[in-house]
PDB file of N, CA and C in Angstrom:
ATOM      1  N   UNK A   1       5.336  18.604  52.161  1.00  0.00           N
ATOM      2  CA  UNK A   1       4.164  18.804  51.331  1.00  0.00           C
ATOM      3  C   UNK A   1       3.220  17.612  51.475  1.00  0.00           C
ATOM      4  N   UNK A   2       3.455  16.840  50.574  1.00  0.00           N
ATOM      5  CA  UNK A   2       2.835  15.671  50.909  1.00  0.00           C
ATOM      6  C   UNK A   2       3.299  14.437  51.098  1.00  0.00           C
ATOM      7  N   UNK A   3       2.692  13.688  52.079  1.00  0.00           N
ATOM      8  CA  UNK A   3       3.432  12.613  52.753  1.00  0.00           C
ATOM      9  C   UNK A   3       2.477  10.943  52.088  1.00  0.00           C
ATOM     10  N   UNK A   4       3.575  10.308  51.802  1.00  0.00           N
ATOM     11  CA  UNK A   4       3.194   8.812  51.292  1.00  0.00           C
ATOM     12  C   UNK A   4       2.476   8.170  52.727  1.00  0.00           C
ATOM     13  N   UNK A   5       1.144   7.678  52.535  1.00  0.00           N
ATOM     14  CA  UNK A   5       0.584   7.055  53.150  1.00  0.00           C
ATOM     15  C   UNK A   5       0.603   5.655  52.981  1.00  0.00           C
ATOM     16  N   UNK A   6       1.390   4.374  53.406  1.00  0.00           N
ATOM     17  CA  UNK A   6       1.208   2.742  53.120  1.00  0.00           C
ATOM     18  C   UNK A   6       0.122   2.310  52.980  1.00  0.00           C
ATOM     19  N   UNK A   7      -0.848   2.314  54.036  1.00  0.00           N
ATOM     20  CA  UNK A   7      -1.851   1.642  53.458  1.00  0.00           C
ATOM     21  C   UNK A   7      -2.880   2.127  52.419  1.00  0.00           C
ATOM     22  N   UNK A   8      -2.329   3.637  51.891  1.00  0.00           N
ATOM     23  CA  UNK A   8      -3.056   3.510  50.757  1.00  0.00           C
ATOM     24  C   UNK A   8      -2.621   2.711  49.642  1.00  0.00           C
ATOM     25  N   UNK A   9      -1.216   2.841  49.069  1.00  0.00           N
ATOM     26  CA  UNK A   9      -0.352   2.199  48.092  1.00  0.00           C
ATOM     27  C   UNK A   9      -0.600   0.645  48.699  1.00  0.00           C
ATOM     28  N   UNK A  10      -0.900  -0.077  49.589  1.00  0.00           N
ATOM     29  CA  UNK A  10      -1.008  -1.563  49.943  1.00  0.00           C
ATOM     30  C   UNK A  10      -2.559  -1.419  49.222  1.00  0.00           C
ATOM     31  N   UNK A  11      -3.532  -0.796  49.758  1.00  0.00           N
ATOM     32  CA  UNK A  11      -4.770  -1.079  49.000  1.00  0.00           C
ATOM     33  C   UNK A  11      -5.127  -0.951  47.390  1.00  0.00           C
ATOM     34  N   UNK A  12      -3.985  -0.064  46.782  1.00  0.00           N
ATOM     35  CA  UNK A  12      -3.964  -0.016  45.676  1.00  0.00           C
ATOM     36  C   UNK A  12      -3.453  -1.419  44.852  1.00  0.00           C
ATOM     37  N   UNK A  13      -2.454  -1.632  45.333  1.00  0.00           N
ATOM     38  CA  UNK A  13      -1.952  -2.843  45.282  1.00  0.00           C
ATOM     39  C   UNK A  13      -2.809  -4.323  44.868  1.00  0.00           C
ATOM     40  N   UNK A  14      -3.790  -4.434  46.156  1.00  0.00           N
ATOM     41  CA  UNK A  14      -4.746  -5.271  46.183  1.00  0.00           C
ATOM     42  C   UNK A  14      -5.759  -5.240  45.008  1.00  0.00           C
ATOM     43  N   UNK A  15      -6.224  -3.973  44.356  1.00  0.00           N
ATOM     44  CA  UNK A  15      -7.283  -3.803  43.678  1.00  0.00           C
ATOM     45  C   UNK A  15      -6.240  -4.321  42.352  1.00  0.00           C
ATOM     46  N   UNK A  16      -5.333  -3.711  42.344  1.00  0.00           N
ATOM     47  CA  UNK A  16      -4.176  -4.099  40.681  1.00  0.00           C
ATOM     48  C   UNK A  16      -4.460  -5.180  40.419  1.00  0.00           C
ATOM     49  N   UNK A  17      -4.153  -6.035  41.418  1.00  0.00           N
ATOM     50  CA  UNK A  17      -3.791  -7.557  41.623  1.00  0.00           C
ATOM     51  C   UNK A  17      -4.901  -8.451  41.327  1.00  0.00           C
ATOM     52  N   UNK A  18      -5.949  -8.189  41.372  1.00  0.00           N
ATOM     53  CA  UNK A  18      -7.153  -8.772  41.393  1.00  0.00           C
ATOM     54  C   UNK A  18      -7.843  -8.692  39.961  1.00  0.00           C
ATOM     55  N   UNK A  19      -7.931  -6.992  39.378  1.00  0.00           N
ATOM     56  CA  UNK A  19      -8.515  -6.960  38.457  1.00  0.00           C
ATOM     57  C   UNK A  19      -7.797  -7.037  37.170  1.00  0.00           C
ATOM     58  N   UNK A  20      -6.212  -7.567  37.501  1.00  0.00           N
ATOM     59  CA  UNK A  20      -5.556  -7.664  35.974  1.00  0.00           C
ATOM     60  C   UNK A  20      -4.805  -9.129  36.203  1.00  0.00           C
ATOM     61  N   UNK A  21      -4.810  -9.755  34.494  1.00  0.00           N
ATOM     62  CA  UNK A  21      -4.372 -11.120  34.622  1.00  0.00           C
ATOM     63  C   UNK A  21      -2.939 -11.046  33.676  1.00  0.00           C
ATOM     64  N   UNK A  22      -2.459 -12.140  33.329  1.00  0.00           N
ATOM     65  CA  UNK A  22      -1.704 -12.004  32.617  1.00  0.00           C
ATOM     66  C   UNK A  22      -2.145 -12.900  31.041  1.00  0.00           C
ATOM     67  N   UNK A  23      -3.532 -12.581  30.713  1.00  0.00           N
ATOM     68  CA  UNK A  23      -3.581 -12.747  29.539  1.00  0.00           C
ATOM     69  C   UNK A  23      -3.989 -12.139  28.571  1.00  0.00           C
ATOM     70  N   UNK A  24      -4.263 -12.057  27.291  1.00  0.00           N
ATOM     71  CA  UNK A  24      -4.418 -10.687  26.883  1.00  0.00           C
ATOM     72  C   UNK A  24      -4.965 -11.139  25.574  1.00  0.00           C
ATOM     73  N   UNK A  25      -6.548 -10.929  25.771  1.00  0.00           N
ATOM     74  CA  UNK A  25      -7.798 -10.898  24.877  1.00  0.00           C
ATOM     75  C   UNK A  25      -7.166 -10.368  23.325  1.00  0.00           C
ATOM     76  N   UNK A  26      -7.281 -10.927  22.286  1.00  0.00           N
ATOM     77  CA  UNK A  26      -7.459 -10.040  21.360  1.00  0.00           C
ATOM     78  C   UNK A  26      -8.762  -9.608  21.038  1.00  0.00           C
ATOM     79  N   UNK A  27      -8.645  -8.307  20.426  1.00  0.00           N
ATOM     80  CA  UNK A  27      -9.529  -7.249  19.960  1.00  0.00           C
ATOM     81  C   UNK A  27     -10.106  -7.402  19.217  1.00  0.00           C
ATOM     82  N   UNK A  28     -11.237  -7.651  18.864  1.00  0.00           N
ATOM     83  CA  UNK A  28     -12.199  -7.721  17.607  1.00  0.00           C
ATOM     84  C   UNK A  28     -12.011  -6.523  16.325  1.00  0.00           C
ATOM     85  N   UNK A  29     -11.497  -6.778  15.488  1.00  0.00           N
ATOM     86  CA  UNK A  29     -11.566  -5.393  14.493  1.00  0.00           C
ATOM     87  C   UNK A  29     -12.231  -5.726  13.226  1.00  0.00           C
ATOM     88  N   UNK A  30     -12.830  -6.822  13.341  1.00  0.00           N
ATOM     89  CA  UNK A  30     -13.192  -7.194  12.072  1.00  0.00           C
ATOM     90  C   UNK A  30     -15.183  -6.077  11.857  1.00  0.00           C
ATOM     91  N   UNK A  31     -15.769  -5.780  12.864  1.00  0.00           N
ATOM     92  CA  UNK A  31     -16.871  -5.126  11.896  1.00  0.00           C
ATOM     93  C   UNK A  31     -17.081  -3.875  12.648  1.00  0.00           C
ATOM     94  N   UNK A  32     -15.964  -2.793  12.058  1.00  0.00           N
ATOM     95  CA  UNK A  32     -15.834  -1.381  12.415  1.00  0.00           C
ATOM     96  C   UNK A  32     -16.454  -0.805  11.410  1.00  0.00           C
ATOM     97  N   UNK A  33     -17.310   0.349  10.957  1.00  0.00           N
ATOM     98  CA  UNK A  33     -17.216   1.067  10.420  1.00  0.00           C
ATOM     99  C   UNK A  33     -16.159   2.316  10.111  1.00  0.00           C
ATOM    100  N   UNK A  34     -15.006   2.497  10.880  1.00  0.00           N
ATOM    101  CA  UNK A  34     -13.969   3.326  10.479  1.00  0.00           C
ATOM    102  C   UNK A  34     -12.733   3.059  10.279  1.00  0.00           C
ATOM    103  N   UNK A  35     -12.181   3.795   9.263  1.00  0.00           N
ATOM    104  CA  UNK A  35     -11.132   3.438   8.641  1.00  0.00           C
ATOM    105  C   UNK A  35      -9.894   4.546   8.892  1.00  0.00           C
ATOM    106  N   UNK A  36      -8.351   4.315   9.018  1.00  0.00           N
ATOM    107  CA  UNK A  36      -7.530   5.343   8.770  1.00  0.00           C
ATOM    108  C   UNK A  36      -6.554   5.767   7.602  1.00  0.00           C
ATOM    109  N   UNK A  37      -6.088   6.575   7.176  1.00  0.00           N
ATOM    110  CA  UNK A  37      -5.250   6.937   6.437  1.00  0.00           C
ATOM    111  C   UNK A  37      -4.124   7.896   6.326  1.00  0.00           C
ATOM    112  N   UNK A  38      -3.280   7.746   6.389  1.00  0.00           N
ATOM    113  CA  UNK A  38      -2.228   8.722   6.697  1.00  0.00           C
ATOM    114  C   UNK A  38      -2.119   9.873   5.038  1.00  0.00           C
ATOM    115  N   UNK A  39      -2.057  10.799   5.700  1.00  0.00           N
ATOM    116  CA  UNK A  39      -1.860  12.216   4.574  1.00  0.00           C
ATOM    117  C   UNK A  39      -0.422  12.843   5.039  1.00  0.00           C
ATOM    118  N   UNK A  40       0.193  12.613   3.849  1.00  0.00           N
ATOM    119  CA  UNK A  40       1.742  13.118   4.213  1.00  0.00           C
ATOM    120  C   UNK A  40       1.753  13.994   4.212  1.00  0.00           C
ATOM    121  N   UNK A  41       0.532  15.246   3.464  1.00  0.00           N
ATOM    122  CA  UNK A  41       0.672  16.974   3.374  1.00  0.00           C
ATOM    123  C   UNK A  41       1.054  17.255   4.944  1.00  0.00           C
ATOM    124  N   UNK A  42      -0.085  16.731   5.736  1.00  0.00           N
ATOM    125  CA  UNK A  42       0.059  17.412   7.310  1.00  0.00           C
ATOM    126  C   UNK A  42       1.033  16.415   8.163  1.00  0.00           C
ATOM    127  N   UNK A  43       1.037  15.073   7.557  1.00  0.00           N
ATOM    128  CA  UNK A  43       2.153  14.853   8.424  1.00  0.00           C
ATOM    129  C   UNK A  43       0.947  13.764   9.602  1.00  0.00           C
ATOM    130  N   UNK A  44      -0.250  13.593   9.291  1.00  0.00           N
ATOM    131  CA  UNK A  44      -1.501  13.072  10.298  1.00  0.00           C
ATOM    132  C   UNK A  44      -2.244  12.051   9.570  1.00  0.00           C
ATOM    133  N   UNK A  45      -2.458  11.269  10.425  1.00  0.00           N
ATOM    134  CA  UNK A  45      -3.743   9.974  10.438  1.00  0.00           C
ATOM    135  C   UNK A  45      -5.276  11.043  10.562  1.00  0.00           C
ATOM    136  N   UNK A  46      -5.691  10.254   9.571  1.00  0.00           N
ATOM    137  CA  UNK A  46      -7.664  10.665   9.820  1.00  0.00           C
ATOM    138  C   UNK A  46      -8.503   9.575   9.502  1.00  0.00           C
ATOM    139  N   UNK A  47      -9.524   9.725  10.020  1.00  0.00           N
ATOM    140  CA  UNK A  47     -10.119   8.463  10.285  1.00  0.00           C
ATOM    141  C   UNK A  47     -11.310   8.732   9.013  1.00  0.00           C
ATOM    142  N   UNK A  48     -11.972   7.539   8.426  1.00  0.00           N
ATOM    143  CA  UNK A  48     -13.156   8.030   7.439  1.00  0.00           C
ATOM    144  C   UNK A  48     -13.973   6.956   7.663  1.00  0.00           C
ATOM    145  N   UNK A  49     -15.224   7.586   7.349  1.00  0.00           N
ATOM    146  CA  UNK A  49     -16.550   6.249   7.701  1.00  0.00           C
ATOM    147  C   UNK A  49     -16.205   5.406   6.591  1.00  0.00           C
ATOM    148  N   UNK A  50     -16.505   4.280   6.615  1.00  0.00           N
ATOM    149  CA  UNK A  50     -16.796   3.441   5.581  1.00  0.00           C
ATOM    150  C   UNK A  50     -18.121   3.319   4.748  1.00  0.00           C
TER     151      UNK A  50
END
């Protein structure tokens, strides 16, 4: 069916490698307008404007 090509998975490789680091930004959450809340009727999270 279909056959693994190397130098695609090597070029994939290259792009991984480059555009990810090993440090890890935290997220700004401080000025969202939305909020969540869990409702036990359904068993679900919903989100509400603030």
């Amino acid at each position: 069916m279909w056959e693994a090509n190397p130098e695609m998975f090597h070029k994939a490789e290259e792009l991984f490698s480059k555009t990810t680091n090993n440090e890890v930004d935290d997220m700004d959450t401080s000025d969202t307008q939305w909020g969540w809340f869990y409702l036990a009727e359904c068993g679900k999270w919903h989100m509400f404007q603030k």
